[in-house]
Protein backbone atom coordinates (compact mmCIF):
# COMPACT_ATOMS: atom_id res chain seq x y z
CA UNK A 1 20.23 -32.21 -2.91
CA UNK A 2 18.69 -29.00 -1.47
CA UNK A 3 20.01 -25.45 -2.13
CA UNK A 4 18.47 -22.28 -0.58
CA UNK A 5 18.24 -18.59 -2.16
CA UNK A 6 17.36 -15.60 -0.15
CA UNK A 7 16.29 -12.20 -1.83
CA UNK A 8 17.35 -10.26 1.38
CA UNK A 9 -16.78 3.29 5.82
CA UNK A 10 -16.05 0.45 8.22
CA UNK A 11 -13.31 -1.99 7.02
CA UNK A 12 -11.54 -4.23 9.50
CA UNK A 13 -8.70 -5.11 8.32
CA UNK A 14 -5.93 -8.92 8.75
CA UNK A 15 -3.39 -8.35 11.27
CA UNK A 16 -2.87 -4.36 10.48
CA UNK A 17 -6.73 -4.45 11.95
CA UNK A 18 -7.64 -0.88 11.00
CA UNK A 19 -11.23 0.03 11.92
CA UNK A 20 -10.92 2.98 8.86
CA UNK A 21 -13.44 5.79 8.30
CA UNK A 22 -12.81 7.59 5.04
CA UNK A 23 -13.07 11.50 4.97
CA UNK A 24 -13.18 11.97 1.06
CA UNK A 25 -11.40 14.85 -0.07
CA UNK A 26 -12.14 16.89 3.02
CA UNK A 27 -8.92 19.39 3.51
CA UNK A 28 -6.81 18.16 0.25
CA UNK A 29 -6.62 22.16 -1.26
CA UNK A 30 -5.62 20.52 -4.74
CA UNK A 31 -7.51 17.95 -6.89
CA UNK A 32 -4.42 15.75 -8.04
CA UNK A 33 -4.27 14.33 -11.56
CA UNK A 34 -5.50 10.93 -10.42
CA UNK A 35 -7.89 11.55 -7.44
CA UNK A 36 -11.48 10.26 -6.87
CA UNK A 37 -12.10 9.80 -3.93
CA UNK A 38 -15.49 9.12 -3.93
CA UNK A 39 -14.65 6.03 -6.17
CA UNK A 40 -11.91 4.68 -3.72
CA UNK A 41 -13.31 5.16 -0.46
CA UNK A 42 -17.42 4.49 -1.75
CA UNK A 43 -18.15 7.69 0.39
CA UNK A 44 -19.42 10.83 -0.44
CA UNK A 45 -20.59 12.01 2.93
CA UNK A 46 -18.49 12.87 5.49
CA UNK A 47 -18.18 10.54 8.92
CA UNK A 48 -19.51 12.56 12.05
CA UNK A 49 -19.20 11.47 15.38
CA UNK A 50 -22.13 8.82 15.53
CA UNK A 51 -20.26 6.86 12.78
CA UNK A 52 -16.94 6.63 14.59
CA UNK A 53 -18.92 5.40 17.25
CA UNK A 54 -20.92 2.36 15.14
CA UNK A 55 -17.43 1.62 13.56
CA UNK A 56 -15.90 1.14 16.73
CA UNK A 57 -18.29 -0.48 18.26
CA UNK A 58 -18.88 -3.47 15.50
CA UNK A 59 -15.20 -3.63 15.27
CA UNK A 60 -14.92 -4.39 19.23
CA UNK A 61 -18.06 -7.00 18.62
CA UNK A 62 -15.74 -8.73 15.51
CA UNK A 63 -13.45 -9.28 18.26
CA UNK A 64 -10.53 -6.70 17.30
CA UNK A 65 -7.47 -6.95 18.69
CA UNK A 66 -6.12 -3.83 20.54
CA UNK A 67 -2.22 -4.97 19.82
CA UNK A 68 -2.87 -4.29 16.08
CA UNK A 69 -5.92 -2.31 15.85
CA UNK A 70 -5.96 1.48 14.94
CA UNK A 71 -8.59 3.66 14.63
CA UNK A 72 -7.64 5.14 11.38
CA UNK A 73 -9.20 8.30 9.33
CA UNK A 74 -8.79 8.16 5.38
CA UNK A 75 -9.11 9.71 2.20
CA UNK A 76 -8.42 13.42 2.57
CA UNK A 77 -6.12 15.59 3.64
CA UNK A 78 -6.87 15.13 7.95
CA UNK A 79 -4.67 17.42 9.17
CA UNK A 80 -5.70 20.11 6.69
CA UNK A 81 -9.52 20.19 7.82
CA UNK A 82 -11.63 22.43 9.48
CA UNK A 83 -9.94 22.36 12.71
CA UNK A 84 -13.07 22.12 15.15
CA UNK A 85 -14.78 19.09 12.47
CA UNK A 86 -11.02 17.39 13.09
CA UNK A 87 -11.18 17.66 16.68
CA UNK A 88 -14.83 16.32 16.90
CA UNK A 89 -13.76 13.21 15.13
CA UNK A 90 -10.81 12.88 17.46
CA UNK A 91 -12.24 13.47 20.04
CA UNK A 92 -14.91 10.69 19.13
CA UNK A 93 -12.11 8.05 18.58
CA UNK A 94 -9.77 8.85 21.43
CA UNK A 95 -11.63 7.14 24.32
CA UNK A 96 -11.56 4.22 22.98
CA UNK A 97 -7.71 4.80 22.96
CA UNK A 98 -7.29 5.92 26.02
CA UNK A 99 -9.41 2.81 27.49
CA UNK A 100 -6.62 0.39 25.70
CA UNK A 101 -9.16 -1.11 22.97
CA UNK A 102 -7.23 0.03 19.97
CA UNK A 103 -3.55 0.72 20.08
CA UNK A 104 -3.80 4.35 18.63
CA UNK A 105 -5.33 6.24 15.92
CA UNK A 106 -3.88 6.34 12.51
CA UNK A 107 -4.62 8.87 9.79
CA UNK A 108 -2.73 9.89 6.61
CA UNK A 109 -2.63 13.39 5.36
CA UNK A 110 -0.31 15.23 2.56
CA UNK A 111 3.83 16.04 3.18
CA UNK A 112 2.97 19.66 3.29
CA UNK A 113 0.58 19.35 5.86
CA UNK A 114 1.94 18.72 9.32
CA UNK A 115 3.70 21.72 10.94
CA UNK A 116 5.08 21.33 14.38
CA UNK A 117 2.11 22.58 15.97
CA UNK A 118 -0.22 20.19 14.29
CA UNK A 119 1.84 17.37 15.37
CA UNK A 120 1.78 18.32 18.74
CA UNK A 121 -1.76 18.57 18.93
CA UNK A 122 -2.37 15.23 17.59
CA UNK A 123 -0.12 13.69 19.54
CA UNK A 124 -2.54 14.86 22.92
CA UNK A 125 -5.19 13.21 20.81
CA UNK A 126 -3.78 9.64 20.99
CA UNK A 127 -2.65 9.74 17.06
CA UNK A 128 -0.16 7.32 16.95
CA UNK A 129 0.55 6.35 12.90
CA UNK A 130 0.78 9.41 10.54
CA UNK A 131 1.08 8.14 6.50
CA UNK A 132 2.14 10.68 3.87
CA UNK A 133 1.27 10.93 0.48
CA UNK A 134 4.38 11.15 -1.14
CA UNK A 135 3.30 9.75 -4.33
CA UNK A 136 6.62 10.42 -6.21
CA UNK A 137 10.28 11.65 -4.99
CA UNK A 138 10.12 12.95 -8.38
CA UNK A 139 9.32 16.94 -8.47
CA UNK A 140 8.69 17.23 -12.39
CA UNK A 141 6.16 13.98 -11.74
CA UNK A 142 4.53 15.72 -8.60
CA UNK A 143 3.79 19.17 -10.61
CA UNK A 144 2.89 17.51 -13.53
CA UNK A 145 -0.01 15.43 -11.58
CA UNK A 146 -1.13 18.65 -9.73
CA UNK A 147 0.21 17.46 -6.21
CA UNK A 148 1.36 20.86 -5.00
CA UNK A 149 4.12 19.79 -3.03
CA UNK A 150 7.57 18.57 -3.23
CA UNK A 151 10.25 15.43 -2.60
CA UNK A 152 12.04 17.85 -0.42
CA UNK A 153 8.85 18.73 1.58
CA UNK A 154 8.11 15.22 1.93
CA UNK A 155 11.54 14.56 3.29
CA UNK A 156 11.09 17.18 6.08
CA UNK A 157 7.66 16.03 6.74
CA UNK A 158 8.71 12.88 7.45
CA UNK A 159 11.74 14.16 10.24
CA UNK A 160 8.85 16.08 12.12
CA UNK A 161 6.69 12.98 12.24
CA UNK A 162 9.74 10.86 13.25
CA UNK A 163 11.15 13.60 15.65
CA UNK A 164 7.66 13.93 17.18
CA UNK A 165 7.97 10.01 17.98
CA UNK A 166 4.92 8.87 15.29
CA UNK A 167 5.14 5.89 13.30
CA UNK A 168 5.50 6.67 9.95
CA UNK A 169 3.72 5.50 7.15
CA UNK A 170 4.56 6.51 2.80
CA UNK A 171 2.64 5.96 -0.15
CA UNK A 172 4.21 5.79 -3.24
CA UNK A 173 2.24 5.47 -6.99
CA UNK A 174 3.54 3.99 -10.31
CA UNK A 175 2.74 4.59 -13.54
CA UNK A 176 2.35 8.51 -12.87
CA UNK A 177 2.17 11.00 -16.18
CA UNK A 178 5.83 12.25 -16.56
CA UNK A 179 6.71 8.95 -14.26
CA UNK A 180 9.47 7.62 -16.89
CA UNK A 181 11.52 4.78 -14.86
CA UNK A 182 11.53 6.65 -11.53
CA UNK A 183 9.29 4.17 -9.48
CA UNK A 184 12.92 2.57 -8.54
CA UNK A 185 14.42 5.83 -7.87
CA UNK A 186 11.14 6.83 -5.50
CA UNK A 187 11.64 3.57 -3.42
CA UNK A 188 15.36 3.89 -2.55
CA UNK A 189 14.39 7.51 -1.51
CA UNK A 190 11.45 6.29 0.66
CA UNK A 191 13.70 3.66 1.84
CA UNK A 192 16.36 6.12 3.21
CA UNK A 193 13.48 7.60 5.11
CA UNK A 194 12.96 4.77 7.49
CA UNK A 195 9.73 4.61 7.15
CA UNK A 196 7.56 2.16 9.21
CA UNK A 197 4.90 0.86 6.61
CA UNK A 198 5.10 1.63 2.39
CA UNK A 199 1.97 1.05 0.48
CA UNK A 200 2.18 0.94 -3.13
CA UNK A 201 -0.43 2.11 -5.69
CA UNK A 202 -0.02 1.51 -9.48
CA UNK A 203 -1.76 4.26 -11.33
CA UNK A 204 -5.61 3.49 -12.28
CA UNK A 205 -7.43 5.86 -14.34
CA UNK A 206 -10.71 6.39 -12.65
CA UNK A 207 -13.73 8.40 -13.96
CA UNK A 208 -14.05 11.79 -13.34
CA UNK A 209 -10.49 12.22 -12.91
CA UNK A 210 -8.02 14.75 -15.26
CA UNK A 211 -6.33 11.66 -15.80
CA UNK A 212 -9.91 10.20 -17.14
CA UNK A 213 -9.50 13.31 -19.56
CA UNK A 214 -6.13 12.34 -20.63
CA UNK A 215 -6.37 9.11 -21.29
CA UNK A 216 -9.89 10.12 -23.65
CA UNK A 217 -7.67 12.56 -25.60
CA UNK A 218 -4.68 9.74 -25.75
CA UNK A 219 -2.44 11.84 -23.93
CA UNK A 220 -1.80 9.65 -20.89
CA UNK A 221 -1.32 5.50 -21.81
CA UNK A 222 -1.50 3.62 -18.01
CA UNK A 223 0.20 0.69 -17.67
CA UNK A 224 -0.40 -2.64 -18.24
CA UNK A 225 -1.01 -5.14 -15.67
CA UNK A 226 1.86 -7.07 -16.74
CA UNK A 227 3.85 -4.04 -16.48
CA UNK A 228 2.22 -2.95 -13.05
CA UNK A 229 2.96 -6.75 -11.24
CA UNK A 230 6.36 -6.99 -13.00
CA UNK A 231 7.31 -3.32 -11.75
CA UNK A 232 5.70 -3.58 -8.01
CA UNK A 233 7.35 -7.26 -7.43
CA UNK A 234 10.59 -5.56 -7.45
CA UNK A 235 9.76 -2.87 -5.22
CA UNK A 236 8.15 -5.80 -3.05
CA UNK A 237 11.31 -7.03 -2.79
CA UNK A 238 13.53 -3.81 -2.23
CA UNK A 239 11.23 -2.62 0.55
CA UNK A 240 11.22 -6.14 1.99
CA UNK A 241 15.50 -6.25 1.42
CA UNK A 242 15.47 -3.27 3.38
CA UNK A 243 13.25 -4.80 6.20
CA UNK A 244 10.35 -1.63 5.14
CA UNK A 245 6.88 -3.00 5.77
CA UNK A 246 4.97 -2.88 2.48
CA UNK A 247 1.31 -2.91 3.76
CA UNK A 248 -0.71 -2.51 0.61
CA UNK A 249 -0.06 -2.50 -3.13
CA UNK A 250 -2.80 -1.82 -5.16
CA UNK A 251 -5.73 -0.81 -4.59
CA UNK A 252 -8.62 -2.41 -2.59
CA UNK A 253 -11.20 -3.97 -3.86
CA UNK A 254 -14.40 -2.16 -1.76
CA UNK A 255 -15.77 0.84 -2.53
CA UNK A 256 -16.96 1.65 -6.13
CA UNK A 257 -13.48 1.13 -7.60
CA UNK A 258 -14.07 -1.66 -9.85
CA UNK A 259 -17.20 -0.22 -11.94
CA UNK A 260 -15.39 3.14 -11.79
CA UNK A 261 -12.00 2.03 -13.79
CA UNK A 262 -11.54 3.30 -16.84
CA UNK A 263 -8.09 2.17 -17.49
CA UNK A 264 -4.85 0.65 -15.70
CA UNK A 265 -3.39 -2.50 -14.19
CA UNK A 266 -6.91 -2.82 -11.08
CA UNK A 267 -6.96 -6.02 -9.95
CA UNK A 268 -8.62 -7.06 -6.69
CA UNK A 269 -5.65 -9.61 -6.06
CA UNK A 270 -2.90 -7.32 -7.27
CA UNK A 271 -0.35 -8.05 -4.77
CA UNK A 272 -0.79 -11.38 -4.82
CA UNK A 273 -0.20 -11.66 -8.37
CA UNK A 274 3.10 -9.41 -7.59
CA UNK A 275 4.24 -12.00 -5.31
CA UNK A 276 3.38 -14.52 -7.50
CA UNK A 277 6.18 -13.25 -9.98
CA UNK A 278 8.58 -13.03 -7.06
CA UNK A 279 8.23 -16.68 -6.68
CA UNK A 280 8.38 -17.77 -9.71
CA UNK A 281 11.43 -15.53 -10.90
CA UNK A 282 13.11 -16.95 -7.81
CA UNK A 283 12.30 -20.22 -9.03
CA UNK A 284 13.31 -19.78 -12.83
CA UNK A 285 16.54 -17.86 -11.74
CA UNK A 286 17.73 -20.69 -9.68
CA UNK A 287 16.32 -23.70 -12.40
CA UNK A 288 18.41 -21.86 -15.11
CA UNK A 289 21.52 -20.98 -13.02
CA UNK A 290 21.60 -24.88 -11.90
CA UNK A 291 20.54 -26.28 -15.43
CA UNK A 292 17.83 -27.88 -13.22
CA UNK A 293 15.07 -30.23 -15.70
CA UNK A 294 12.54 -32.82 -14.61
CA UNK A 295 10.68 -33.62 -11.44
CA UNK A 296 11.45 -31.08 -8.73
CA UNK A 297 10.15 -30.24 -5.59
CA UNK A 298 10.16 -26.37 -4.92
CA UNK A 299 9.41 -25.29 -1.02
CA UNK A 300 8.38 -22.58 0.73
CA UNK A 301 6.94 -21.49 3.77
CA UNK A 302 3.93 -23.00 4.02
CA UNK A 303 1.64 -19.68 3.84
CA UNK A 304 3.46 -19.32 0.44
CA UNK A 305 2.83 -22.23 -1.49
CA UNK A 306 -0.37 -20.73 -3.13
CA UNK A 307 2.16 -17.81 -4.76
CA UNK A 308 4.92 -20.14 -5.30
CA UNK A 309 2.05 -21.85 -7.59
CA UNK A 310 0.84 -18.80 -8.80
CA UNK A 311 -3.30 -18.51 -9.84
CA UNK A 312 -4.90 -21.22 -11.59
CA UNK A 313 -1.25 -22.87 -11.23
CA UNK A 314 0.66 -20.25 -13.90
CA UNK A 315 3.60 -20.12 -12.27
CA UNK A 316 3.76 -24.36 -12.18
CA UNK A 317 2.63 -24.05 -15.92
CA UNK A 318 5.38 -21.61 -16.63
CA UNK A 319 8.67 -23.67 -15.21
CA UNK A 320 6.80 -26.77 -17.37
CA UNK A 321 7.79 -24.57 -20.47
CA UNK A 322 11.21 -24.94 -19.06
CA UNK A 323 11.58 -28.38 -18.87
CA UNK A 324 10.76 -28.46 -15.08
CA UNK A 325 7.90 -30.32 -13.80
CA UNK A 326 7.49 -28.67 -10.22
CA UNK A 327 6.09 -29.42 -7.35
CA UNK A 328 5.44 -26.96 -4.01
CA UNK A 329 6.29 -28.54 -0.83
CA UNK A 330 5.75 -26.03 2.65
CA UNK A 331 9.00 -25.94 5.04
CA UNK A 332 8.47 -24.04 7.96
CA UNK A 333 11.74 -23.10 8.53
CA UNK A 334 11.86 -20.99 5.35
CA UNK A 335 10.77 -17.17 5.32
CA UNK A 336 9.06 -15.12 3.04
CA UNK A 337 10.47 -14.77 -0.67
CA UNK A 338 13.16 -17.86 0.27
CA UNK A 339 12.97 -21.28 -1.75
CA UNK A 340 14.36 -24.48 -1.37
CA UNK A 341 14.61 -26.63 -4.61
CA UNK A 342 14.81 -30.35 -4.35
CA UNK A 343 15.64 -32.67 -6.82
């Protein structure tokens, strides 16, 4: 018997190929409770023209793919630059636009940020993808972590982008100071945005941040990385219920992150483990609910099956505990965060 539930630098990236160059804190007028960029990005000078051009070019030598490759600037503020050092690097990327290597170019910047006029003028410039830092839809969370700008300007930022006919990209955090349960309340307010792509960053305390500072005078206590994967695997699964594109959660693993964390749920395969917990809540929900015990065979498309096992087999290990010796089995015909259990 089968029953089936549904939950309905240089870096090149998978499919999203970005070729990104990161612009640390170049523009951003405030220096946010968690920021280093320097750690994140593992620049601290800025990209000129001749590195747009080397990143391009090994990126078109890897082979990239201009259906889902984006020249993309990162790290700062890139709409609140020095106009003429913007323009330069714009200018440097757009070519290879214009020539049909890369689909577009892709930047984020901050909600308060991109007047009309800007908007226009990167839209002559082949910009494509704009991605706001919107952190928190919370405005007693974004003045506590020094973000100098508000859910409401976030909202109108993102009916500009939209009405200027961009593709539009949030980032939300967790785990914020002040940030007391409103992760949930952020997503559904990101959600009614329509946005195009979500990425979602639990909060890491990083040196040389005022969070760094709190967290030495035991003011600030991060999360845990239990908390942080339990947390982000539902939003995975309300963005993904309301067909929003999460491209990231957590942070990356390049850069100088790792031997600059402090505190906080980093872990180089922190969405995986997120999806992990999907799987195997979807799998314990449906064990339980069906009194379920024994030998069973759980499937999943077949990209899945290492999260529907979860690392070093935990999630396997885990149903064991519940009287269910399990199995993973791949089945095409089954989409992402849908099971089939077999007995």
């Amino acid at each position: 018997m089968e029953q089936r539930q549904n939950t309905k630098g240089l870096r090149v990236r998978e499919r999203h190929a970005n070729v990104a160059l990161f612009v640390p804190h170049a523009g951003c007028p405030h220096q946010c409770s968690f920021c280093n960029q320097r750690a994140i990005s593992g620049k601290q000078v800025l990209p000129d023209e001749q590195d747009v051009e080397r990143a391009v070019q090994t990126a078109l030598q890897s082979g990239a793919d201009p259906n889902h490759s984006e020249i993309a600037f990162f790290g700062g503020s890139f709409t609140a630059i020095d106009r003429e050092y913007m323009l330069r690097l714009l200018h440097a990327a757009e070519p290879y636009c214009r020539a049909g290597h890369f689909r577009g170019i892709r930047i984020s910047t901050r909600p308060d940020c991109v007047s009309d006029g800007m908007l226009s003028l990167l839209k002559a410039h082949c910009v494509t993808s704009i991605e706001l830092g919107a952190q928190s839809m919370c405005d007693s969370v974004l003045q506590k972590n020094g973000r100098g700008h508000t859910a409401q300007d976030t909202r109108a930022a993102c009916a500009r982008i939209k009405a200027h006919g961009f593709s539009l990209g949030l980032q939300m955090m967790t785990g914020l100071p002040g940030d007391d349960g409103g992760a949930t309340h952020t997503a559904r307010e990101l959600i009614a945005l329509a946005p195009d792509t979500v990425r979602i960053y639990p909060t890491v305390v990083l040196k040389g941040t005022d969070l760094a500072k709190l967290y030495a005078r035991g003011e600030y206590l991060p999360q845990t990385l239990g908390e942080a994967v339990s947390l982000c695997a539902e939003l995975l699964l309300l963005f993904h219920s309301a067909g929003v594109k999460v491209i990231r959660a957590g942070l990356h693993s390049g850069g100088e992150v790792a031997s600059d964390v402090v505190a906080g749920p980093y872990h180089p395969a922190f969405r995986e483990l997120c999806e992990g917990e999907i799987y195997f809540r979807l799998a314990r929900d449906e064990i339980l609910s069906r009194d379920l015990s024994g030998a069973l065979t759980i499937k999943v498309n077949p990209s899945e099956r290492s999260k529907m096992a979860g690392q070093k087999r935990k999630n396997l290990l885990r149903l064991r505990e519940l009287g269910a010796d399990c199995r993973v089995a791949g089945n095409s015909a089954l989409d992402k965060y849908e099971i089939m259990i077999h007995l």
